[in-house]
N, C-alpha and C. Protein backbone atom coordinates (compact mmCIF):
# COMPACT_ATOMS: atom_id res chain seq x y z
N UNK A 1 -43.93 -23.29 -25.76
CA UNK A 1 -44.93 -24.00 -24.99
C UNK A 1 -45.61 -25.02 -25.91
N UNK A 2 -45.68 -26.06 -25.88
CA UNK A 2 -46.29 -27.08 -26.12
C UNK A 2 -47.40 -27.50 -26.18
N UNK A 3 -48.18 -27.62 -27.25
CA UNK A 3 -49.78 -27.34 -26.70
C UNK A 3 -50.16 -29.27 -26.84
N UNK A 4 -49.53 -30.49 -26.77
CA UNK A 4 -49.59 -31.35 -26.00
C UNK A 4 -50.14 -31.70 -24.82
N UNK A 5 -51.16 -32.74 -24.89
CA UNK A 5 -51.64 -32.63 -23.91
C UNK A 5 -51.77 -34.37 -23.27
N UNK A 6 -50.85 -34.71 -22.25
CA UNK A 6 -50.54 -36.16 -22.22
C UNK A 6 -51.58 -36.81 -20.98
N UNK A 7 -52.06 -37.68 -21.09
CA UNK A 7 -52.77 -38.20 -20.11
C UNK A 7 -52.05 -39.98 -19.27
N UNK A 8 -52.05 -39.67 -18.64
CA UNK A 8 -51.21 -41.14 -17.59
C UNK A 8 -52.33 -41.73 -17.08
N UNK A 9 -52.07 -43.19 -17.10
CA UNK A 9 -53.20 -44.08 -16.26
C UNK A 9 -52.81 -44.01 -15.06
N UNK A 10 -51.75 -42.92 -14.11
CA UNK A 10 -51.20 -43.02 -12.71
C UNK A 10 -51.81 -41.51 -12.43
N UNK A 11 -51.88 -41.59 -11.06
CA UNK A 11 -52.50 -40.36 -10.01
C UNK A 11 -51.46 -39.53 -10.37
N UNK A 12 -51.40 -38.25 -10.24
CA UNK A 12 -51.09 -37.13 -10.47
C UNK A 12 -51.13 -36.16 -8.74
N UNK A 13 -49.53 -35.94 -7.89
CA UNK A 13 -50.61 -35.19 -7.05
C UNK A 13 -50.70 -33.72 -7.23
N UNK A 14 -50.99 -32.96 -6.44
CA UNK A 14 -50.87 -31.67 -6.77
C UNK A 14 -49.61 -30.95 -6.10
N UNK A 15 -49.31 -30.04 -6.60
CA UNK A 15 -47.85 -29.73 -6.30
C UNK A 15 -48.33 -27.94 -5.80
N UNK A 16 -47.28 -27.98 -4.41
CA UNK A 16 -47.65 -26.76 -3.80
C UNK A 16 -46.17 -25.80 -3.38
N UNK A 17 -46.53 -24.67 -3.25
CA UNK A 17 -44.99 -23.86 -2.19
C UNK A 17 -45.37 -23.12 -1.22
N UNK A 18 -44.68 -23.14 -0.06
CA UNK A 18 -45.31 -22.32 0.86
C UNK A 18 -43.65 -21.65 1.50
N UNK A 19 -43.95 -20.30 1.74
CA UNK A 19 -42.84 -19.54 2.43
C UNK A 19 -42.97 -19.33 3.71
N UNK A 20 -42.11 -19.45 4.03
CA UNK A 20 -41.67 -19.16 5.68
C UNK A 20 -40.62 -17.85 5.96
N UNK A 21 -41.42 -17.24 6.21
CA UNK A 21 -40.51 -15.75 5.91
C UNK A 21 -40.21 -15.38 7.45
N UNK A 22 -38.90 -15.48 7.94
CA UNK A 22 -38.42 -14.78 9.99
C UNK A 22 -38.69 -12.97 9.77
N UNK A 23 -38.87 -12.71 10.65
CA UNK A 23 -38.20 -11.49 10.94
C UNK A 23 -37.67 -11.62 12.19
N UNK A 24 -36.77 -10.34 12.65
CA UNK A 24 -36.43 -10.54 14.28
C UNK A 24 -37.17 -8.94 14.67
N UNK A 25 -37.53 -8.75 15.67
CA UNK A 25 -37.76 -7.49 16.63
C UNK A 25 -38.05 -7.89 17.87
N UNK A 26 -36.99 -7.08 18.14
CA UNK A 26 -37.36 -6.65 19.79
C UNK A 26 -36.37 -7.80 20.52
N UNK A 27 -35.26 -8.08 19.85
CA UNK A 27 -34.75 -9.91 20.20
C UNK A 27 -35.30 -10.83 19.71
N UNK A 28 -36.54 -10.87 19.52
CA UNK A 28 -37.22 -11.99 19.32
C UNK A 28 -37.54 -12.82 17.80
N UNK A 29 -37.31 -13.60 17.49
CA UNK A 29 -37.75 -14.06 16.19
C UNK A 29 -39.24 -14.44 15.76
N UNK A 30 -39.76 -13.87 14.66
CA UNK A 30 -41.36 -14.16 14.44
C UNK A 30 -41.53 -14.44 12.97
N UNK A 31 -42.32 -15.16 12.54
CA UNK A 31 -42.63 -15.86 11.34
C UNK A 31 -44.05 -15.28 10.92
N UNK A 32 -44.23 -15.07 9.67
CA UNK A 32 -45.11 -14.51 8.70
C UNK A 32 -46.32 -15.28 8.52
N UNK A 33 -47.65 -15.50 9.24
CA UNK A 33 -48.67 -16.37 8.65
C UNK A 33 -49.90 -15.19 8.02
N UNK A 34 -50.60 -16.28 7.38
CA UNK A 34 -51.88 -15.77 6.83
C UNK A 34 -52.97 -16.18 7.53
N UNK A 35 -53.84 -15.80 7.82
CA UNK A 35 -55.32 -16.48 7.74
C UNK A 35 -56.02 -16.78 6.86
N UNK A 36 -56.47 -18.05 6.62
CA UNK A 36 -57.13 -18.77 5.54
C UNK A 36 -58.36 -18.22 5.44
N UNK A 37 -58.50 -17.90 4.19
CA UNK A 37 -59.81 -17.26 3.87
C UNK A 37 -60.82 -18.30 3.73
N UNK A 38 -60.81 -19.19 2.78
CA UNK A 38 -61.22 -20.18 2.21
C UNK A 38 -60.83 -21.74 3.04
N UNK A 39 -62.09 -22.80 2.57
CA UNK A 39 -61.57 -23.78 2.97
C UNK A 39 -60.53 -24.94 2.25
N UNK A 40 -59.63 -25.87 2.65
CA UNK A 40 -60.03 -25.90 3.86
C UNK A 40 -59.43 -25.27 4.95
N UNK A 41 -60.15 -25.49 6.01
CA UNK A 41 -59.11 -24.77 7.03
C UNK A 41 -59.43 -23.65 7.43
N UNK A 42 -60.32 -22.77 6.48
CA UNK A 42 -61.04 -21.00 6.55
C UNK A 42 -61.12 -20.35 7.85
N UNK A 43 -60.27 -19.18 8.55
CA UNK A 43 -60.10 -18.69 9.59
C UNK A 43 -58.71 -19.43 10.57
N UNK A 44 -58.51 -20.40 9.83
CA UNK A 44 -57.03 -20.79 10.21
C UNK A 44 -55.66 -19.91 9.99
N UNK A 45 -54.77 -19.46 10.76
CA UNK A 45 -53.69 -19.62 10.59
C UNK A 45 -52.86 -20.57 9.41
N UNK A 46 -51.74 -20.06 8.82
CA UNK A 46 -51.10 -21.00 8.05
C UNK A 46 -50.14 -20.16 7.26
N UNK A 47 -49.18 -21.08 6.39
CA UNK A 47 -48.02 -19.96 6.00
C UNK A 47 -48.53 -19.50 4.14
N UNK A 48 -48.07 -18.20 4.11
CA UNK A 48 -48.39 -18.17 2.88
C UNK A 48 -47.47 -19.25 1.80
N UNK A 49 -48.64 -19.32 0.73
CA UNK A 49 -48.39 -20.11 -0.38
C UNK A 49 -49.45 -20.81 -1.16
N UNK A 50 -49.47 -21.80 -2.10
CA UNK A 50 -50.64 -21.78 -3.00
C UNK A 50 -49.99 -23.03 -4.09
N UNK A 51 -50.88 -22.99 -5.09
CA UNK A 51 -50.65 -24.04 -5.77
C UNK A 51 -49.40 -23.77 -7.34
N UNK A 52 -48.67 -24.07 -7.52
CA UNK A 52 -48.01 -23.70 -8.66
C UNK A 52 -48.00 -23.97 -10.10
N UNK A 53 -48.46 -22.67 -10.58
CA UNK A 53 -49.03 -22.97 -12.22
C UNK A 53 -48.41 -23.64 -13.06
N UNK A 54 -48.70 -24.61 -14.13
CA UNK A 54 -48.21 -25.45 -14.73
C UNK A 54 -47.23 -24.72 -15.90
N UNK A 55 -46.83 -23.45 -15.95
CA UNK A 55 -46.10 -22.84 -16.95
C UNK A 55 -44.74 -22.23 -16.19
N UNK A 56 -44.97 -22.33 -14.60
CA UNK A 56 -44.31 -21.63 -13.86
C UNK A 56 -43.22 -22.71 -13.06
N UNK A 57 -42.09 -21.41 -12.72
CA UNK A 57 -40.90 -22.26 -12.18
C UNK A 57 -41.38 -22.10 -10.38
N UNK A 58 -40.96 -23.06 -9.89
CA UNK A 58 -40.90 -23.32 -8.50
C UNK A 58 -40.95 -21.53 -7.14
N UNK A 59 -39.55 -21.12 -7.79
CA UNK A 59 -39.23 -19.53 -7.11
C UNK A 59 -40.06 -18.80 -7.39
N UNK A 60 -40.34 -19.10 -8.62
CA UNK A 60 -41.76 -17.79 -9.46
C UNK A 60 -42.85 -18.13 -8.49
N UNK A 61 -43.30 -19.10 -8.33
CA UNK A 61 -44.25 -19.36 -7.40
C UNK A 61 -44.70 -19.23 -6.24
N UNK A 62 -43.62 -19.38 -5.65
CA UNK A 62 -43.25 -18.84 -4.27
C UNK A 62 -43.67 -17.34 -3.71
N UNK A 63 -42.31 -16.74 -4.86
CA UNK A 63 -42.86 -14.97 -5.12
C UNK A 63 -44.01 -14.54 -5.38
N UNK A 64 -44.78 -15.49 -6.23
CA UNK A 64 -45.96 -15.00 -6.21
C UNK A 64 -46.89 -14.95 -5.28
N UNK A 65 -47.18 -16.50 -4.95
CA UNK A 65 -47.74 -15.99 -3.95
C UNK A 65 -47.65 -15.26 -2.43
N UNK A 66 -46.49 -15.70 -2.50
CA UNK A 66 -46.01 -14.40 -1.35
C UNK A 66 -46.56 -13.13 -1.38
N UNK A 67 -46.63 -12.62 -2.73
CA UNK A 67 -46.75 -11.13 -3.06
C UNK A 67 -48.49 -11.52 -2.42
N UNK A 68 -49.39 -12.09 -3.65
CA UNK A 68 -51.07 -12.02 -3.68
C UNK A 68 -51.38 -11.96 -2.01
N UNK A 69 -50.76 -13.39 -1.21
CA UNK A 69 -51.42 -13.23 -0.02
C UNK A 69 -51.30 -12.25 0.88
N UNK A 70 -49.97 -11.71 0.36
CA UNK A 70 -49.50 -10.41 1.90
C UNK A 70 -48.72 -9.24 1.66
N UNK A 71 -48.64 -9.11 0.03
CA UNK A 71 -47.87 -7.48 -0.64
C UNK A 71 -46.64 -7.50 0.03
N UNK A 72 -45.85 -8.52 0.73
CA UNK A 72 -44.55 -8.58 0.45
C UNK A 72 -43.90 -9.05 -0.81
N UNK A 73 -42.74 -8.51 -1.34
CA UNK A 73 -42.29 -8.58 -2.67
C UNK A 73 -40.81 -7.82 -2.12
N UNK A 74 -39.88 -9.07 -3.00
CA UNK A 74 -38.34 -8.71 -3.11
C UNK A 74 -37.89 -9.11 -2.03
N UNK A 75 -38.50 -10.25 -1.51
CA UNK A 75 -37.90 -11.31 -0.16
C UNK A 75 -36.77 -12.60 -0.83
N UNK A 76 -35.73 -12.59 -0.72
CA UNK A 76 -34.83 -13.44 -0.66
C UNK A 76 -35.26 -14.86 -0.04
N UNK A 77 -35.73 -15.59 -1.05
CA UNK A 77 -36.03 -16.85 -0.77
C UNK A 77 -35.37 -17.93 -1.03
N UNK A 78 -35.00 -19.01 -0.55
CA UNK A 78 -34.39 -20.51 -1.07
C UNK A 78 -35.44 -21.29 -0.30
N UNK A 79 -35.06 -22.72 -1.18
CA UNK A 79 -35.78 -23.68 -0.92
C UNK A 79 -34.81 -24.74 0.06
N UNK A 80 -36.10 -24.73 1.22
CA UNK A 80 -35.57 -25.78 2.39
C UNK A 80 -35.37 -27.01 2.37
N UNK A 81 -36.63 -27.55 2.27
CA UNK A 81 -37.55 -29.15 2.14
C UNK A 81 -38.12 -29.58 0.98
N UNK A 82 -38.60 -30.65 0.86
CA UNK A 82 -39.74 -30.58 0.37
C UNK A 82 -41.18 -31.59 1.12
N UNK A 83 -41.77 -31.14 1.43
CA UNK A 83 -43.15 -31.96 2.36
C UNK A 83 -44.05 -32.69 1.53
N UNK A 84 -44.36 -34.45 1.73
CA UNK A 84 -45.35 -35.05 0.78
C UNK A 84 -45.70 -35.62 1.58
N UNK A 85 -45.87 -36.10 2.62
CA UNK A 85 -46.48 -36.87 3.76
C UNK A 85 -48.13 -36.85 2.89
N UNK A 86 -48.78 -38.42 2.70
CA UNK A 86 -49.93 -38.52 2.74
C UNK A 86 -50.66 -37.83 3.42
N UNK A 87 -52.19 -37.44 2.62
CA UNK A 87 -52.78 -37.00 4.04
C UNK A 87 -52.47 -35.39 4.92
N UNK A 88 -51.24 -35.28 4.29
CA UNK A 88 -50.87 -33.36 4.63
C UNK A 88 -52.03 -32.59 4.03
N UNK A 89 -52.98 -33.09 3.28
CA UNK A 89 -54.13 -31.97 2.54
C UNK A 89 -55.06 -32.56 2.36
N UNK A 90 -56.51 -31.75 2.89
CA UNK A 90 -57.46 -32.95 2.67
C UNK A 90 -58.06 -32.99 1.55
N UNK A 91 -57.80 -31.91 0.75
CA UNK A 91 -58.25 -31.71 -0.83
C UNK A 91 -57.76 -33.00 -1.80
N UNK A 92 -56.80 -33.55 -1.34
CA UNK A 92 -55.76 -34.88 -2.18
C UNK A 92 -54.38 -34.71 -1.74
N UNK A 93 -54.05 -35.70 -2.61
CA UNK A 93 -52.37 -36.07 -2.24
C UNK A 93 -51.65 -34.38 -2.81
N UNK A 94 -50.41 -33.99 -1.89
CA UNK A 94 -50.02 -33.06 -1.76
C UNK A 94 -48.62 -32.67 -1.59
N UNK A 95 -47.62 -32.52 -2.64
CA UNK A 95 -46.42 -31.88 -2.49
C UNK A 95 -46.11 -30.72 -2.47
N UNK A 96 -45.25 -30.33 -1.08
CA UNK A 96 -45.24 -28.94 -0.76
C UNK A 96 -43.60 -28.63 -0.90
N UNK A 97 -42.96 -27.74 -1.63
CA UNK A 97 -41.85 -27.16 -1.69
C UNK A 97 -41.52 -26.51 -0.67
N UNK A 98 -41.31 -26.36 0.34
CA UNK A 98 -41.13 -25.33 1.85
C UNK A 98 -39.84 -24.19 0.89
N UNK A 99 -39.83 -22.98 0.98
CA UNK A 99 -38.86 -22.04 0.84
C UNK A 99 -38.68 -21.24 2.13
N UNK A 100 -37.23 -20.70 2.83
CA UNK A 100 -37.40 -19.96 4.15
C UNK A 100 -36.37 -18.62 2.97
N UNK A 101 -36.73 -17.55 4.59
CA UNK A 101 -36.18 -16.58 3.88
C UNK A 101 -36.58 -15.45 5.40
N UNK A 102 -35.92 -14.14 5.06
CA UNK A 102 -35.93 -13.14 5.92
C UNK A 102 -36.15 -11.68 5.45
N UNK A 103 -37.02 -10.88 5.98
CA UNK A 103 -37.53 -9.84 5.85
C UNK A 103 -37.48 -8.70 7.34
N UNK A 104 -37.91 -7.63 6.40
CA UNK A 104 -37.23 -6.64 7.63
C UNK A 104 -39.08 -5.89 8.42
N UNK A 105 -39.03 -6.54 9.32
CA UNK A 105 -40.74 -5.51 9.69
C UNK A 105 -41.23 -4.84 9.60
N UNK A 106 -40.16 -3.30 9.61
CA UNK A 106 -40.15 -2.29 9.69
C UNK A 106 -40.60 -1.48 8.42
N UNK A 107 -39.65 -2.22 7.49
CA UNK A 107 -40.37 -1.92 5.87
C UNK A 107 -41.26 -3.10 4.78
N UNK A 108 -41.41 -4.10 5.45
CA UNK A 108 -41.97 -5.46 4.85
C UNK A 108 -43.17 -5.44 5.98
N UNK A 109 -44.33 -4.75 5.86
CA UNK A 109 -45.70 -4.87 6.59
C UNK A 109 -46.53 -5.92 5.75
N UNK A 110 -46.97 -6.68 6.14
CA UNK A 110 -48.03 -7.63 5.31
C UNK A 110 -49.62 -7.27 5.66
N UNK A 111 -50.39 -7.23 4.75
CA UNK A 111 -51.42 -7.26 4.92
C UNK A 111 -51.84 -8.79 4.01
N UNK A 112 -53.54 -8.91 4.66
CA UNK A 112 -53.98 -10.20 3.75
C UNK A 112 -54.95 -9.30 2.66
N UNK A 113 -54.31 -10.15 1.69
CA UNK A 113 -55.00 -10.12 0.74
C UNK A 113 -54.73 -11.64 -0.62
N UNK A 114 -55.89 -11.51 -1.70
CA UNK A 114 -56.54 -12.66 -2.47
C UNK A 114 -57.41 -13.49 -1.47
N UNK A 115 -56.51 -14.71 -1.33
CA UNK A 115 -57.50 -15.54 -0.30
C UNK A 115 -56.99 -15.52 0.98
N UNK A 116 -56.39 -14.53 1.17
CA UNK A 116 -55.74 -14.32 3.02
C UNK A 116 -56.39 -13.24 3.58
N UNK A 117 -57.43 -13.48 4.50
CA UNK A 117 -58.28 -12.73 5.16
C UNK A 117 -57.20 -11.69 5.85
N UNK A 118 -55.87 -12.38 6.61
CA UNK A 118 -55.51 -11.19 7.44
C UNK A 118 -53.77 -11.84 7.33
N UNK A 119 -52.66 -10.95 7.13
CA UNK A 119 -51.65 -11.38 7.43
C UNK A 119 -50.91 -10.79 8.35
N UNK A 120 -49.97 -11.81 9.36
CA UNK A 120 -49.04 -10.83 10.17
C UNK A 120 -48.08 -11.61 11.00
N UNK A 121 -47.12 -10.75 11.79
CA UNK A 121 -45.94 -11.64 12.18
C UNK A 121 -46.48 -12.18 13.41
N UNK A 122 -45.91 -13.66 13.84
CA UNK A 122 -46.18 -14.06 15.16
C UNK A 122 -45.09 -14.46 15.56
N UNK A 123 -44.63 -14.07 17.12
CA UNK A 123 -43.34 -14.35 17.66
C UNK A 123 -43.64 -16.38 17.86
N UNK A 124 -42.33 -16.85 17.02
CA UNK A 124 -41.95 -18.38 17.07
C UNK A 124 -42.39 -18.78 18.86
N UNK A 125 -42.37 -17.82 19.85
CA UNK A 125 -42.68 -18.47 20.92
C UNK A 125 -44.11 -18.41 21.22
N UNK A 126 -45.00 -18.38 20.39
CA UNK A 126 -46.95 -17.77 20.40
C UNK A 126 -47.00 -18.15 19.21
N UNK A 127 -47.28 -19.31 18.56
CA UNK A 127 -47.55 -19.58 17.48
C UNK A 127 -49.21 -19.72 17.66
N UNK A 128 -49.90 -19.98 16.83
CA UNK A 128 -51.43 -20.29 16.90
C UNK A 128 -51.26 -21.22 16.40
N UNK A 129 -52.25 -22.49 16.26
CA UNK A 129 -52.49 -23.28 16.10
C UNK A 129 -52.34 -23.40 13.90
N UNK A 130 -51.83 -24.59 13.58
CA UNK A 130 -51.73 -23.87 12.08
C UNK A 130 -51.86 -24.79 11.33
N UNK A 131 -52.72 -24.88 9.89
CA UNK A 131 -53.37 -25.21 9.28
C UNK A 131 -52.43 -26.48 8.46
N UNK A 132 -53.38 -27.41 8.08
CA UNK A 132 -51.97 -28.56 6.97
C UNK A 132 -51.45 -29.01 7.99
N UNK A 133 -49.66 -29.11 7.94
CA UNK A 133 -48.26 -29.73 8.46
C UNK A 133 -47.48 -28.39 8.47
N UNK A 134 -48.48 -27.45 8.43
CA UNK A 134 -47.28 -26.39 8.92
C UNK A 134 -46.26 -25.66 9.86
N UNK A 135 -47.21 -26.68 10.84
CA UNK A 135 -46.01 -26.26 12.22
C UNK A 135 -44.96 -27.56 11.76
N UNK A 136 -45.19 -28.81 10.83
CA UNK A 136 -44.03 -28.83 10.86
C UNK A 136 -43.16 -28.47 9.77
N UNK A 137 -43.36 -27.45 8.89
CA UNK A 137 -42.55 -26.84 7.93
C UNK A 137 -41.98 -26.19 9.39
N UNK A 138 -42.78 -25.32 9.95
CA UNK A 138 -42.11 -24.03 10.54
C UNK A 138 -40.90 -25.04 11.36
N UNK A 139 -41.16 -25.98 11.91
CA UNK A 139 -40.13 -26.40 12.79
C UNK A 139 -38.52 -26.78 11.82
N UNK A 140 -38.88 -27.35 11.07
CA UNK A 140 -38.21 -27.43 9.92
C UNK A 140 -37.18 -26.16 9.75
N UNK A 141 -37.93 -25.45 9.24
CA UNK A 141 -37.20 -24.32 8.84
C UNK A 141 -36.35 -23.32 9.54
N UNK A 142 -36.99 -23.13 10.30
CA UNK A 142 -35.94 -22.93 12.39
C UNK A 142 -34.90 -24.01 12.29
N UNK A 143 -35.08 -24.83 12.21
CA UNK A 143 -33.45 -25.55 12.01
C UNK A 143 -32.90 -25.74 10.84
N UNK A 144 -33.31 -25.41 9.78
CA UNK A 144 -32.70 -25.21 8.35
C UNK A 144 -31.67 -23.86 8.64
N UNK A 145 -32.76 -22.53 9.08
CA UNK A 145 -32.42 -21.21 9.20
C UNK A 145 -31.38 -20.65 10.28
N UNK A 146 -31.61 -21.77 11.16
CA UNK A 146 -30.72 -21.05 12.66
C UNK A 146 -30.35 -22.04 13.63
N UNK A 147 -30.50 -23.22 12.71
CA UNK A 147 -29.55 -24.21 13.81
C UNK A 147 -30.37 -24.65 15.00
N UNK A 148 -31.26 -24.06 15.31
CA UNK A 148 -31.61 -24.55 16.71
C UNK A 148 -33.16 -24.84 16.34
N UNK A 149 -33.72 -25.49 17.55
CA UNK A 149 -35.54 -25.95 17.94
C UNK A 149 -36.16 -24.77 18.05
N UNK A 150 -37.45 -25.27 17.28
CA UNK A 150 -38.39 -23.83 17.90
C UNK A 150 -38.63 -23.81 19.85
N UNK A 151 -38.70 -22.44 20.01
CA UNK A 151 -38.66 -22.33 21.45
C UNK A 151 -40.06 -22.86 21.91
């Protein structure tokens, strides 16, 4: 590690990952959100994920926060997208790594926890309203994952 420390006369934005984790039950397919503890956004819906530490690789990040917001851990993740649309965050400019992936309900229960007041599955056809550009990761990732439109 490099204890270098470089400064640029250019903006810097912040760099983010957020997971999109399916499950299926009952027929139905449902996706993993958190509720935002914090602002912005606080009491929102939204997918877990967070900002990625400057020592850390992309997947590490992912996993992690996967784990902090909702004690899932050992989810098979890849990376979908990546999301920079201006304006996706109102904190500043904002690059988001989207990763999808699949988990089993039955033994992968999420609870919220760190800054996720509450976590849990919602069937893709009852989404709530969701925080950022994350309905359009989620749409995204439904056709990354399975070929087809969200219903």
């Amino acid at each position: 590690m490099s204890t270098t420390q470089y400064v640029y006369a250019y903006p810097r934005p912040m760099v983010t990952v957020d997971a999109v984790v399916f499950t299926e039950r009952d027929g139905r397919r449902e996706v993993l959100l958190i509720q935002r503890k914090h602002d912005p956004f606080a009491g929102a819906w939204a997918l877990p994920g967070g900002f990625v530490e400057m020592e850390e690789t992309l997947d590490a990040a992912v996993a992690r926060e996967l784990e902090e917001e909702t004690g899932l851990r050992g989810v098979a993740l890849e990376q979908c997208y990546t999301f920079g649309d201006p304006g996706r965050d109102p904190r500043g400019r904002s690059i988001s790594v989207a990763y999808v992936g699949e988990a089993d309900w039955r033994t992968q229960q999420p609870r919220g926890q760190d800054d996720a007041a509450d976590a849990r599955w919602f069937p893709l056809s009852a989404l709530p309203v969701l925080a950022f550009d994350h309905r359009t990761i989620v749409e995204y990732a439904v056709r990354f994952r399975f070929k087809e439109l969200l219903p």
